[in-house]
N, C-alpha and C. Protein backbone atom coordinates (compact mmCIF):
# COMPACT_ATOMS: atom_id res chain seq x y z
N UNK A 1 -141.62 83.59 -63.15
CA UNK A 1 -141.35 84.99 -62.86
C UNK A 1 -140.66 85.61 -64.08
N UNK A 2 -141.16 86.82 -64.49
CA UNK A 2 -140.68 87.52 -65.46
C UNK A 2 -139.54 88.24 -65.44
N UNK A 3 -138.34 88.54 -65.75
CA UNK A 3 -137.26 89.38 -65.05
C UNK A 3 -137.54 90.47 -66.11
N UNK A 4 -137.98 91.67 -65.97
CA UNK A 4 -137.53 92.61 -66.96
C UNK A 4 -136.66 93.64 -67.03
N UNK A 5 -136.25 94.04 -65.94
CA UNK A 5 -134.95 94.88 -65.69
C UNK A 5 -134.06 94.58 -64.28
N UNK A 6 -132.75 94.62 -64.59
CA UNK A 6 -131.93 93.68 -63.31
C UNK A 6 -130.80 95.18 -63.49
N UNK A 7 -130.42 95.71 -62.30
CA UNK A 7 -129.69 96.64 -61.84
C UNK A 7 -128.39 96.09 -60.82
N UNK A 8 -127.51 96.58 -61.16
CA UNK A 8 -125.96 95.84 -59.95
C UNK A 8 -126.39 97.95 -59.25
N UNK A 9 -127.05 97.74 -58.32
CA UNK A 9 -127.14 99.22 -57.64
C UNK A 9 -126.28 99.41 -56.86
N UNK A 10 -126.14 98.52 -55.46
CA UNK A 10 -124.71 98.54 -54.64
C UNK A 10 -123.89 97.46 -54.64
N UNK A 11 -122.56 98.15 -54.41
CA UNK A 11 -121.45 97.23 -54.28
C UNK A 11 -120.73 97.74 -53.28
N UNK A 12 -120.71 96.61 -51.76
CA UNK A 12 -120.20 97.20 -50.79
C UNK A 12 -118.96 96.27 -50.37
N UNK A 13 -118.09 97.49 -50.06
CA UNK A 13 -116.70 96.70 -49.18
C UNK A 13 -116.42 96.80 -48.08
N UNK A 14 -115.62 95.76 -47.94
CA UNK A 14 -115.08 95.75 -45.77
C UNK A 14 -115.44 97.17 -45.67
N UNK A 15 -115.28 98.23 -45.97
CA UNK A 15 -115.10 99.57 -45.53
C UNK A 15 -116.68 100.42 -45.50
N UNK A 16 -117.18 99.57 -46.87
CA UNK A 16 -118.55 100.16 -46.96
C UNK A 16 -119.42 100.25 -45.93
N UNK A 17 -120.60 101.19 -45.98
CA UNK A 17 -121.91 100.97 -45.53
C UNK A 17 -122.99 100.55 -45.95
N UNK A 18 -123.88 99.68 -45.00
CA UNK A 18 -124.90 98.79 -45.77
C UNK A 18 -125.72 99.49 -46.50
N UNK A 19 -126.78 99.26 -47.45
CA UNK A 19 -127.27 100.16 -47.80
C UNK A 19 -128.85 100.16 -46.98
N UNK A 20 -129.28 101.13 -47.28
CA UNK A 20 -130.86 100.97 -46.20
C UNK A 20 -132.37 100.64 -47.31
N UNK A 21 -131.78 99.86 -47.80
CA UNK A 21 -132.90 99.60 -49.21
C UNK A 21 -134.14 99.43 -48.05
N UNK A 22 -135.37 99.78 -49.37
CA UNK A 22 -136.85 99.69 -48.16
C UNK A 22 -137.40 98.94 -49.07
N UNK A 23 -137.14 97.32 -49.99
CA UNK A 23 -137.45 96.58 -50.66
C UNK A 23 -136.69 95.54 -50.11
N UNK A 24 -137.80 94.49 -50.55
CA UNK A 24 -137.45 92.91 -49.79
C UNK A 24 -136.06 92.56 -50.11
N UNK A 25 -135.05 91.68 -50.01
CA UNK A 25 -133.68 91.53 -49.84
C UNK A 25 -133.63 90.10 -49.76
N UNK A 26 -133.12 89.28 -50.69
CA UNK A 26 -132.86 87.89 -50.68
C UNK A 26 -131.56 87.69 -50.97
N UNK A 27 -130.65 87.44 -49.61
CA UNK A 27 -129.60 86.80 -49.78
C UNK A 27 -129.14 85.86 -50.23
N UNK A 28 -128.06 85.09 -50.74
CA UNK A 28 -127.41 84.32 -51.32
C UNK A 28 -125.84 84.04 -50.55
N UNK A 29 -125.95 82.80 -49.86
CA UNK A 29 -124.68 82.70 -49.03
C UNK A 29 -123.67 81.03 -49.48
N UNK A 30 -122.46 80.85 -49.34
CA UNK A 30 -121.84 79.67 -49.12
C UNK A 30 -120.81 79.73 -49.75
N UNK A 31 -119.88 78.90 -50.06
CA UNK A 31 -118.33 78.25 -49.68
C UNK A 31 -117.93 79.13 -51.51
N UNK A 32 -117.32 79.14 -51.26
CA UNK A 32 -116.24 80.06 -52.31
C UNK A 32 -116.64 78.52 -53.45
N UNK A 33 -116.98 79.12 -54.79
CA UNK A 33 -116.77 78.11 -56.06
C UNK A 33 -118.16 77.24 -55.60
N UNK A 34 -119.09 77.42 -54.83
CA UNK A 34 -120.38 76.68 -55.23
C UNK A 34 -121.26 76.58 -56.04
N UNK A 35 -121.21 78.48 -56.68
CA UNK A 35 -121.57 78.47 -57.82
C UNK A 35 -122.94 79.58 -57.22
N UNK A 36 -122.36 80.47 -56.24
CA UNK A 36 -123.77 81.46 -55.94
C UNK A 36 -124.06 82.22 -57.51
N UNK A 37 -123.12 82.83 -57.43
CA UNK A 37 -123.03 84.19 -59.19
C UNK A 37 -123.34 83.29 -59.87
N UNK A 38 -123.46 81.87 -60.89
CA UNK A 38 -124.16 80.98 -61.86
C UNK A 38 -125.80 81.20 -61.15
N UNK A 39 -125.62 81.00 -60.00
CA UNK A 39 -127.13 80.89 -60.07
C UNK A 39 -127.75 82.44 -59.64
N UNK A 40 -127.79 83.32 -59.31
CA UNK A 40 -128.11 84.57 -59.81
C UNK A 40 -128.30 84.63 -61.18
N UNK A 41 -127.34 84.31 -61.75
CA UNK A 41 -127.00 84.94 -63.25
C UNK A 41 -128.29 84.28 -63.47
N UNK A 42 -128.34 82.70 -63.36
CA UNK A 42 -129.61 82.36 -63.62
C UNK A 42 -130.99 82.74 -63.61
N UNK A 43 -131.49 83.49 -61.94
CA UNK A 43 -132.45 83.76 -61.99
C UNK A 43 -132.81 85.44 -62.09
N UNK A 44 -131.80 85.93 -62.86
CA UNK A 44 -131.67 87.32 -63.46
C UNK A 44 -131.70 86.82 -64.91
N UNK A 45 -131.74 85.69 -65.11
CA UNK A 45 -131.91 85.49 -66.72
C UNK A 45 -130.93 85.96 -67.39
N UNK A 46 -129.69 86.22 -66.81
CA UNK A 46 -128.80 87.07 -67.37
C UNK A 46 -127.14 85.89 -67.89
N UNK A 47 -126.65 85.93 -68.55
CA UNK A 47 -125.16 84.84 -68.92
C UNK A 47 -124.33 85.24 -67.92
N UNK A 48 -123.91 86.49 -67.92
CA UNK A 48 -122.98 86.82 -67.28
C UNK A 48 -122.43 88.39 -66.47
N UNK A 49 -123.83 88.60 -65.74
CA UNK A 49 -123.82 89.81 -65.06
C UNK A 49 -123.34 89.87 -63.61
N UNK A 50 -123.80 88.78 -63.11
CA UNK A 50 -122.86 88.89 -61.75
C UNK A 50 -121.33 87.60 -62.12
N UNK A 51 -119.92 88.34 -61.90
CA UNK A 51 -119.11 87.92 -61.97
C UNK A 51 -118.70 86.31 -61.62
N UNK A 52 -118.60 85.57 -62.81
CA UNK A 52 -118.35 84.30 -62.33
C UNK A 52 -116.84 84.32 -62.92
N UNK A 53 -116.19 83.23 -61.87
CA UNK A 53 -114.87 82.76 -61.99
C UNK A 53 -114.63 81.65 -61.88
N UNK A 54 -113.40 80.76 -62.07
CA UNK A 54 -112.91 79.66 -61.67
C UNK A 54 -111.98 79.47 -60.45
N UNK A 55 -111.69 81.04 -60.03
CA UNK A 55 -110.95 81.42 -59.32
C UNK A 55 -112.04 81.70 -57.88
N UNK A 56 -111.59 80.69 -56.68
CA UNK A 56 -112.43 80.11 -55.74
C UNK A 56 -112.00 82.23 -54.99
N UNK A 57 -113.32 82.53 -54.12
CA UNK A 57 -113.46 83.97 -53.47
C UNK A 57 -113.27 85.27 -54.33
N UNK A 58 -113.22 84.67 -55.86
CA UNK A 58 -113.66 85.99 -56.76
C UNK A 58 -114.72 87.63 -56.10
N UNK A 59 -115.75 86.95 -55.64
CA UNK A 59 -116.87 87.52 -55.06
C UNK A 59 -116.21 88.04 -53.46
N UNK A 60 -115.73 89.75 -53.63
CA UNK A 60 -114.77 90.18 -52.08
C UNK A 60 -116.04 90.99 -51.63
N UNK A 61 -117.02 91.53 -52.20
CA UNK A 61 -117.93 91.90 -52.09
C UNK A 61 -119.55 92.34 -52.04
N UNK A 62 -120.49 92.87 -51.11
CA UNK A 62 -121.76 92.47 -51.26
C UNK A 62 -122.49 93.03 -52.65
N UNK A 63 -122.74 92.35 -53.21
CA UNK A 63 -123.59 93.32 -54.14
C UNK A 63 -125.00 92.79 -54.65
N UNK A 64 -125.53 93.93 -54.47
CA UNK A 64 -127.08 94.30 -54.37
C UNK A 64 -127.38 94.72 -55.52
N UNK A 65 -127.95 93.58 -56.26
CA UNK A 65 -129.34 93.28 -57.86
C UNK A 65 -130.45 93.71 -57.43
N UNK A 66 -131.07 95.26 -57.92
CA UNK A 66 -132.22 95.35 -57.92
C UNK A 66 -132.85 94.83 -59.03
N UNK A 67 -134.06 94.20 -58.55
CA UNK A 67 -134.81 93.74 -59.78
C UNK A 67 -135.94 93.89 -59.85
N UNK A 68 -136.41 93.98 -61.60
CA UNK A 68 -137.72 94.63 -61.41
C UNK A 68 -138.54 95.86 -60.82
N UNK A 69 -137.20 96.18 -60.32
CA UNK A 69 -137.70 97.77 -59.06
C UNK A 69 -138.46 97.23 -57.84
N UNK A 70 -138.09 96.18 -58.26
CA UNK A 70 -138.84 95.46 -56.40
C UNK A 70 -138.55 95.14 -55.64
N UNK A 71 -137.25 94.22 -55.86
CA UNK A 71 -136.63 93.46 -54.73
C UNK A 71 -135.13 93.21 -55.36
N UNK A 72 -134.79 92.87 -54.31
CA UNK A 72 -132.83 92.86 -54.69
C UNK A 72 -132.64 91.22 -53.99
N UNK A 73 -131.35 90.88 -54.66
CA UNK A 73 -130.98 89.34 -54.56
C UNK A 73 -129.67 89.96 -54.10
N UNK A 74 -129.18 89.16 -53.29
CA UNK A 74 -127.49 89.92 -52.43
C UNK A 74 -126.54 88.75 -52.62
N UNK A 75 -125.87 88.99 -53.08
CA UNK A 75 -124.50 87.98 -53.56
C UNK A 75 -123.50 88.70 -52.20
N UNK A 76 -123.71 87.51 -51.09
CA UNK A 76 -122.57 87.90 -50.22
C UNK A 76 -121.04 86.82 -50.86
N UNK A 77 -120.00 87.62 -50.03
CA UNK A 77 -118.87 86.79 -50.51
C UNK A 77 -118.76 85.47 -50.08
N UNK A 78 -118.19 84.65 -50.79
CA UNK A 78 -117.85 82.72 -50.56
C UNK A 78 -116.68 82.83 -49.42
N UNK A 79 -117.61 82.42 -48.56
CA UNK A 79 -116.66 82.04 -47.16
C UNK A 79 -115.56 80.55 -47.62
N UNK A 80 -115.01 80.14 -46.99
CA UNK A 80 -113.82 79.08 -47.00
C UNK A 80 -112.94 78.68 -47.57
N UNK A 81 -112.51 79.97 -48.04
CA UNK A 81 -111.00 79.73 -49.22
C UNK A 81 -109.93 80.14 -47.99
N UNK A 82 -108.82 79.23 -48.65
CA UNK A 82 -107.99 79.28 -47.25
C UNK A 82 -106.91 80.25 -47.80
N UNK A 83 -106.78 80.31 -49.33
CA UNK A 83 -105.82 81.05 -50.04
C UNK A 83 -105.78 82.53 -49.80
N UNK A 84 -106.79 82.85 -49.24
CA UNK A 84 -106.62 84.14 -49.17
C UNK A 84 -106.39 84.93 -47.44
N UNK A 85 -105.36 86.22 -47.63
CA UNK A 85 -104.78 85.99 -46.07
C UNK A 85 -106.17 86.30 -44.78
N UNK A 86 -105.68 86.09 -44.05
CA UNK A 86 -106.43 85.43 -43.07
C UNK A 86 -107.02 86.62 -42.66
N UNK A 87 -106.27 88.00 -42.33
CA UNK A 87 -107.61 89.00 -41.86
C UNK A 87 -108.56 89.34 -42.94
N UNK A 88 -108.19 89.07 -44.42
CA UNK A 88 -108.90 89.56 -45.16
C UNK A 88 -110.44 88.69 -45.16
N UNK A 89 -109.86 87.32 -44.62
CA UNK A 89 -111.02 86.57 -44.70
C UNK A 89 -112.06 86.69 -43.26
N UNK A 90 -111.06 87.56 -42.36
CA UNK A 90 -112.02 87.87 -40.78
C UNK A 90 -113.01 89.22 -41.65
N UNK A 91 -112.32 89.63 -42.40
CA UNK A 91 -112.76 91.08 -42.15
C UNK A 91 -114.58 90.73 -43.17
N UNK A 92 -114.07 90.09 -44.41
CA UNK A 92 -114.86 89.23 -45.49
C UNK A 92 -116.41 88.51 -44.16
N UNK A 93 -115.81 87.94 -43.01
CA UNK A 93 -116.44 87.71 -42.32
C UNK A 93 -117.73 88.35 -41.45
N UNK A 94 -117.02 89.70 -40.72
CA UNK A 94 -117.54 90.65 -40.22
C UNK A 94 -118.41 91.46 -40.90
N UNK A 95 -117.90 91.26 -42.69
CA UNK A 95 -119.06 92.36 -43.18
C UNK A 95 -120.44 91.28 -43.17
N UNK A 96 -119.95 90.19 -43.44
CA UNK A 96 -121.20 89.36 -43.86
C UNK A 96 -121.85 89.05 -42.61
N UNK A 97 -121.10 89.56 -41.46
CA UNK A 97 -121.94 89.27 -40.08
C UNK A 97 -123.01 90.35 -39.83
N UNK A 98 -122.26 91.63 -40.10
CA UNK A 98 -123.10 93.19 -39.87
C UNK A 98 -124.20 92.96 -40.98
N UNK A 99 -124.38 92.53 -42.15
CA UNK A 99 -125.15 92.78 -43.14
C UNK A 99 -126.40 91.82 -42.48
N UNK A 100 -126.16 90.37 -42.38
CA UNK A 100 -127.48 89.50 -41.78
C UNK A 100 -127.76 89.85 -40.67
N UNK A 101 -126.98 90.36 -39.70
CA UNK A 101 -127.63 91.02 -38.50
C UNK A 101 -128.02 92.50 -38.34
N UNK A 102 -127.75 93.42 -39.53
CA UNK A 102 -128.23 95.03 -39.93
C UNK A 102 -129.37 95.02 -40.32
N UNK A 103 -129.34 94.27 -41.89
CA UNK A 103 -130.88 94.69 -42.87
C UNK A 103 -131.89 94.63 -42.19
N UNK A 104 -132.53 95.47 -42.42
CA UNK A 104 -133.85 95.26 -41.80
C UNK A 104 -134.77 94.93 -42.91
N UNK A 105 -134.38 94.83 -44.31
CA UNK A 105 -135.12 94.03 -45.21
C UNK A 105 -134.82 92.66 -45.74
N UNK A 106 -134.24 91.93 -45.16
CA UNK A 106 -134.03 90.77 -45.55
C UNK A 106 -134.78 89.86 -45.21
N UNK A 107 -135.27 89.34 -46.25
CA UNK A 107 -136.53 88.36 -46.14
C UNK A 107 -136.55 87.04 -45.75
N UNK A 108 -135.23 86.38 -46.82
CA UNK A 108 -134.72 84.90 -46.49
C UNK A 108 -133.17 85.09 -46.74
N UNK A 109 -132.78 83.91 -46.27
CA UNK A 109 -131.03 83.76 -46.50
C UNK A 109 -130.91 81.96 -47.57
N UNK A 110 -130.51 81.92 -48.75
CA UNK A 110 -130.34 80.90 -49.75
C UNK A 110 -129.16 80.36 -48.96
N UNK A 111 -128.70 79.67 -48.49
CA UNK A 111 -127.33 78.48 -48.28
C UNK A 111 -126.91 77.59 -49.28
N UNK A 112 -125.93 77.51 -50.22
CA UNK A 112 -125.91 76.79 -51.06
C UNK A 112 -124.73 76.04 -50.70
N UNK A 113 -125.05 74.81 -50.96
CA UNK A 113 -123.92 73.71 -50.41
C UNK A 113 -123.49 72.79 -51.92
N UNK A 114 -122.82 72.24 -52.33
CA UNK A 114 -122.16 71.47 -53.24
C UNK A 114 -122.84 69.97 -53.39
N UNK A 115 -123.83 69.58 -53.83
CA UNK A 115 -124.75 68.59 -53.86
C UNK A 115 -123.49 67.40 -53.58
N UNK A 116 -122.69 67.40 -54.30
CA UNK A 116 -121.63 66.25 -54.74
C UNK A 116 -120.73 66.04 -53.36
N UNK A 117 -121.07 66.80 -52.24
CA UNK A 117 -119.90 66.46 -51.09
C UNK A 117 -120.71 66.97 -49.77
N UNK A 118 -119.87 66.16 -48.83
CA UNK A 118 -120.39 65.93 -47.55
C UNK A 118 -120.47 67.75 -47.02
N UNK A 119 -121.37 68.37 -46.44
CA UNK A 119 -121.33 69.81 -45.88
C UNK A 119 -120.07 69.75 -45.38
N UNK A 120 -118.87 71.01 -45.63
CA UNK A 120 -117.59 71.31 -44.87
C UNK A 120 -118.09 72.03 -43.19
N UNK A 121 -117.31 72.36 -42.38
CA UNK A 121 -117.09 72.46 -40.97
C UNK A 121 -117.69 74.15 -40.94
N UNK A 122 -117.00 74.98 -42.14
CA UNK A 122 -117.56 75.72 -42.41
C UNK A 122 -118.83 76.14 -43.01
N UNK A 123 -119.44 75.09 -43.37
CA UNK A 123 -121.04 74.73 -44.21
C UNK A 123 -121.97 74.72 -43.08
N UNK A 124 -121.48 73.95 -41.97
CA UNK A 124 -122.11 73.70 -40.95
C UNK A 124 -122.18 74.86 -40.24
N UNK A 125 -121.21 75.85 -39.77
CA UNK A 125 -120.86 76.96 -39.24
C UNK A 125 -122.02 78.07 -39.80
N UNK A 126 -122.09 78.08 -41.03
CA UNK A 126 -122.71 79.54 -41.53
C UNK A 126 -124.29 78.51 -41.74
N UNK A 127 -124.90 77.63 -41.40
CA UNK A 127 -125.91 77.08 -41.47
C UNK A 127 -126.23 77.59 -40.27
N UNK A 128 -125.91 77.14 -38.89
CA UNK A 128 -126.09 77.13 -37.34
C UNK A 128 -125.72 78.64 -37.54
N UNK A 129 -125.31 79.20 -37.89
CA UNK A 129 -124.40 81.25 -37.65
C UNK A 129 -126.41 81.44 -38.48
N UNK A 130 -126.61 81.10 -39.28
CA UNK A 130 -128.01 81.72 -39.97
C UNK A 130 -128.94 81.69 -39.10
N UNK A 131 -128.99 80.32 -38.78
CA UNK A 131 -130.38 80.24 -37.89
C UNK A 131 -130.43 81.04 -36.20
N UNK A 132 -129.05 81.11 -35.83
CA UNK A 132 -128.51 81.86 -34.58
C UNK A 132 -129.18 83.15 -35.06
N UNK A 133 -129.35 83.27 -36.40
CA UNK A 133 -129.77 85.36 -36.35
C UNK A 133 -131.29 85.59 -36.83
N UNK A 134 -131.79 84.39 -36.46
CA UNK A 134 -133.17 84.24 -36.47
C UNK A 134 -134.05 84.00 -37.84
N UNK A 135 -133.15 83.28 -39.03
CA UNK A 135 -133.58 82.72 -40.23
C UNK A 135 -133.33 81.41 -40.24
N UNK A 136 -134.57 80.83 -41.29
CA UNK A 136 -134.67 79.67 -41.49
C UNK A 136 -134.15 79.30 -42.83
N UNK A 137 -132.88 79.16 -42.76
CA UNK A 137 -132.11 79.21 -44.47
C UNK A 137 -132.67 78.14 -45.32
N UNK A 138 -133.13 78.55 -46.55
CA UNK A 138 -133.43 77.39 -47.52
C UNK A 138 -132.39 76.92 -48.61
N UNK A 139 -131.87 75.84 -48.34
CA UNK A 139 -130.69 75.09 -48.73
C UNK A 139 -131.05 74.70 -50.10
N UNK A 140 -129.53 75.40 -50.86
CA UNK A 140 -129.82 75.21 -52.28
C UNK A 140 -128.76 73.87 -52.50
N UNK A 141 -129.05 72.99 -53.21
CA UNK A 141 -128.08 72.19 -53.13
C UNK A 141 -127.69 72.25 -55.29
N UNK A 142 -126.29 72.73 -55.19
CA UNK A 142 -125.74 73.16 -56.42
C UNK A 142 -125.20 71.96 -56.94
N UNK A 143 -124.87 72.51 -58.23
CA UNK A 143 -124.61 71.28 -59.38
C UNK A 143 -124.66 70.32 -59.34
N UNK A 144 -126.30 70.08 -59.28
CA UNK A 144 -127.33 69.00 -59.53
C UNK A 144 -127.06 68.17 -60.13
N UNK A 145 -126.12 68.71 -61.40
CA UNK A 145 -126.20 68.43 -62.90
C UNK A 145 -124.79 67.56 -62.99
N UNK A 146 -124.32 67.55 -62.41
CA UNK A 146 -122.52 66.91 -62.36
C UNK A 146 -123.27 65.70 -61.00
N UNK A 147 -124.25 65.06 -61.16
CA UNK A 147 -124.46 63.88 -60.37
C UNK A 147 -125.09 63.32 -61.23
N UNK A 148 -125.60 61.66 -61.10
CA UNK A 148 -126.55 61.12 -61.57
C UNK A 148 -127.58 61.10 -61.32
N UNK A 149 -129.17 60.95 -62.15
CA UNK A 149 -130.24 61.16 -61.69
C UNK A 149 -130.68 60.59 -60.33
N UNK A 150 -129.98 58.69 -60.11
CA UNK A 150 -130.01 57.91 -59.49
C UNK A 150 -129.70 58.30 -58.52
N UNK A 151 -128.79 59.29 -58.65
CA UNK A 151 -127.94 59.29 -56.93
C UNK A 151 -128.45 60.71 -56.49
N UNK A 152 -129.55 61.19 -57.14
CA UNK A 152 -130.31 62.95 -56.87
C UNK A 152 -130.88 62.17 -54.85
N UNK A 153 -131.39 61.78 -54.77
CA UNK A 153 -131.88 61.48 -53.81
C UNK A 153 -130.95 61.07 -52.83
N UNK A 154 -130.25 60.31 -52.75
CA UNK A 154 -129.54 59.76 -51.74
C UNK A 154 -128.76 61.37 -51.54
N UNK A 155 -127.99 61.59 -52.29
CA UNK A 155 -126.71 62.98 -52.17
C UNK A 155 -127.93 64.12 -51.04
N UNK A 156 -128.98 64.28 -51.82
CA UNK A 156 -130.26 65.20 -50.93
C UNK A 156 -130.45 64.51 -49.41
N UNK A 157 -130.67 63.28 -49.16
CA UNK A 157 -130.61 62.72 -47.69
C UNK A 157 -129.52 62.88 -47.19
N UNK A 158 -128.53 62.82 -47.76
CA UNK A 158 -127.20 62.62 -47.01
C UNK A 158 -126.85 64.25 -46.54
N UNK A 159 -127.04 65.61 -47.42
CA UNK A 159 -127.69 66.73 -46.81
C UNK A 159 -128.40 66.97 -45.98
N UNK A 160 -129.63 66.51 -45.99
CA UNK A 160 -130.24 66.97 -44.85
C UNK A 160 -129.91 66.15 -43.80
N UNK A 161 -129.56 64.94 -43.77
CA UNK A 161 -128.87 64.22 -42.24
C UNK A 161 -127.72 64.75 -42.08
N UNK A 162 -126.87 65.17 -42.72
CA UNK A 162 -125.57 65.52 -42.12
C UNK A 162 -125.89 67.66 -41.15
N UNK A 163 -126.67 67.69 -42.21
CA UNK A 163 -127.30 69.35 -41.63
C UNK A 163 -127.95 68.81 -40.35
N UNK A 164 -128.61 67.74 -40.18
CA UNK A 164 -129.68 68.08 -39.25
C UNK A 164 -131.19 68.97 -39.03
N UNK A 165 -131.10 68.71 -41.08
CA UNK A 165 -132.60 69.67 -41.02
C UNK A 165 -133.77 69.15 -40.29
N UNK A 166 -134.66 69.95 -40.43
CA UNK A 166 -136.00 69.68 -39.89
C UNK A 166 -137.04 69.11 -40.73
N UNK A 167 -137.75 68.52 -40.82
CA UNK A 167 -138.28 67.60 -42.03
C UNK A 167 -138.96 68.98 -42.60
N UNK A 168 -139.40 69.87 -42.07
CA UNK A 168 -140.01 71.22 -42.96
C UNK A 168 -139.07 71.90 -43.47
N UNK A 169 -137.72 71.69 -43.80
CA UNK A 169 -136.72 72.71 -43.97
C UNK A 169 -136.86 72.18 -45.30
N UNK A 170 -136.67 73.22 -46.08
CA UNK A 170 -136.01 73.66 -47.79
C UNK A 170 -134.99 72.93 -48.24
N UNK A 171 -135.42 71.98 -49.63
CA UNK A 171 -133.63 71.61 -49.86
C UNK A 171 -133.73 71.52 -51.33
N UNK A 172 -133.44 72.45 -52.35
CA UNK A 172 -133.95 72.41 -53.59
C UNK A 172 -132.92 72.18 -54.52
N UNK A 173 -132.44 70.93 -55.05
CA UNK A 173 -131.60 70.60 -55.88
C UNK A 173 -131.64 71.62 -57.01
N UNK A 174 -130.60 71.97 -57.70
CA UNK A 174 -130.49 73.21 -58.69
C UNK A 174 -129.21 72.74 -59.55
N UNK A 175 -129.47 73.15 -61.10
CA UNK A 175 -128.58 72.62 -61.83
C UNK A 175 -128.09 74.31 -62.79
N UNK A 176 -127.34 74.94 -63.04
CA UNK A 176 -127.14 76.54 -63.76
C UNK A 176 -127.17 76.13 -65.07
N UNK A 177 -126.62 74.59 -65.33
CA UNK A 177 -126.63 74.06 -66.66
C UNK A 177 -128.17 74.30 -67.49
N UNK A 178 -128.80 73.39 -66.79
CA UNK A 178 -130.87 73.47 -67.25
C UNK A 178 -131.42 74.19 -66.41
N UNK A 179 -131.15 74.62 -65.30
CA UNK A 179 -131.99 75.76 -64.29
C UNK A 179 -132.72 75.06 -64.00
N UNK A 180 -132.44 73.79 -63.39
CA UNK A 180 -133.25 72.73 -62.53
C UNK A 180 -133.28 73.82 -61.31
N UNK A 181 -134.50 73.79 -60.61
CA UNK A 181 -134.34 74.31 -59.21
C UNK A 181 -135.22 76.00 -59.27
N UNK A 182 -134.77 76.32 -60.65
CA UNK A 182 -135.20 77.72 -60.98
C UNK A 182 -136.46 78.18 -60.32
N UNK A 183 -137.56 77.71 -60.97
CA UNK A 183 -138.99 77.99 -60.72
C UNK A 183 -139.37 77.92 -59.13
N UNK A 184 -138.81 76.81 -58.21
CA UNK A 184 -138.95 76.39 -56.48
C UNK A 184 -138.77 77.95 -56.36
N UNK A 185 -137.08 78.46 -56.35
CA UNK A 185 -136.41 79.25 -56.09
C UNK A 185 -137.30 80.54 -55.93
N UNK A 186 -137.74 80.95 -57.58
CA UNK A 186 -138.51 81.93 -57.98
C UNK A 186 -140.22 82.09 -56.96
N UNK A 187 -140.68 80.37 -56.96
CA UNK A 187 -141.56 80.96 -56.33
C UNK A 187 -141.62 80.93 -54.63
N UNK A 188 -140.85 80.55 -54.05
CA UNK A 188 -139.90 81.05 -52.80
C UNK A 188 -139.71 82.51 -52.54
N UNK A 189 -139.24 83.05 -53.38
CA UNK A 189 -139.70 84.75 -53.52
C UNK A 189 -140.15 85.18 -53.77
N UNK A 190 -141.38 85.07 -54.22
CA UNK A 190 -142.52 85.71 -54.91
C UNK A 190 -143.27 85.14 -53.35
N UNK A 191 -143.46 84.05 -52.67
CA UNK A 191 -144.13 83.79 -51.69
C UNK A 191 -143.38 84.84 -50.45
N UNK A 192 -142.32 85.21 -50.43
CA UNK A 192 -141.67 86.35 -49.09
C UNK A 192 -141.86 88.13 -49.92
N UNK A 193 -142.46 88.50 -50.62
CA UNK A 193 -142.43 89.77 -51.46
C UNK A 193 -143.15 90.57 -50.33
């Protein structure tokens, strides 16, 4: 896929309203520091356009990459940082509840889980919360690249048994380092356009 022009169009807060885009909508969801914004940045071809940090719930808000003038990629905020106070993280909650249960263009929902560790309580939560709103999330499993080749497979089983996927469910190892994963990803959306 070619990226030739990438737009940050909305940026919405607890307070905001969704926007009513009438172009396909591919979300991007999971745990604060998995590394959603690396991999955008990635498949915007871009270093450093959607905000990356080291600082776990950087991302307080939704924001909507138009790309290409076709379709938008949605960086919702990283659920499970405990550091931050607690209504802010209900409220962080509620928007990301209204948005997957509002759009009426959202095509798929990305889940990205931490290749290197067992799914958290909350991993499990917004997996079962996705499929409850009538999507079949395709599980990105992040920094591919901080494992061994040897252990790519086992870490991927031990995902999908601890999820409880379905042997047809999505599980696409992804590295931001080499953009292992890139092309699946890309043509994953080009197949929902």
């Amino acid at each position: 896929m070619i990226i030739k022009n990438v737009n940050l169009e909305t940026v919405c807060g607890i307070t905001s309203t969704i926007p009513l885009n009438t172009q396909p909508e591919f979300a991007f969801a999971g745990k604060s520091n998995v590394g959603k914004s690396s991999l955008i940045n990635g498949l915007m071809n871009r270093k450093a356009y959607a905000r990356i940090s080291a600082e776990p719930g950087k991302t307080q808000t939704i924001n909507f990459y138009h790309i290409n003038d076709a379709y938008y990629l949605v960086d919702l905020p990283g659920y499970g940082y405990a550091s931050r106070a607690k209504e802010d993280i209900q409220k962080w909650g509620t928007m990301i509840e209204n948005y997957l249960h509002r759009s009426d263009m959202l095509k798929l929902v990305f889940l990205l889980i931490d290749i290197r560790h067992e799914p958290s309580d909350n991993d499990h939560m917004m997996y079962e919360w996705i499929l409850h709103q009538g999507f079949e999330p395709v599980i990105i499993a992040t920094k591919a690249d901080k494992i061994k080749k040897a252990q790519m497979q086992k870490q991927l089983n031990m995902l999908r048994a601890s999820l409880k996927l379905p042997q047809e469910a999505m599980l696409i190892p992804y590295s931001a380092m080499i953009k292992q994963g890139r092309e699946e990803i890309y043509s994953i959306i080009e197949k929902n356009l």
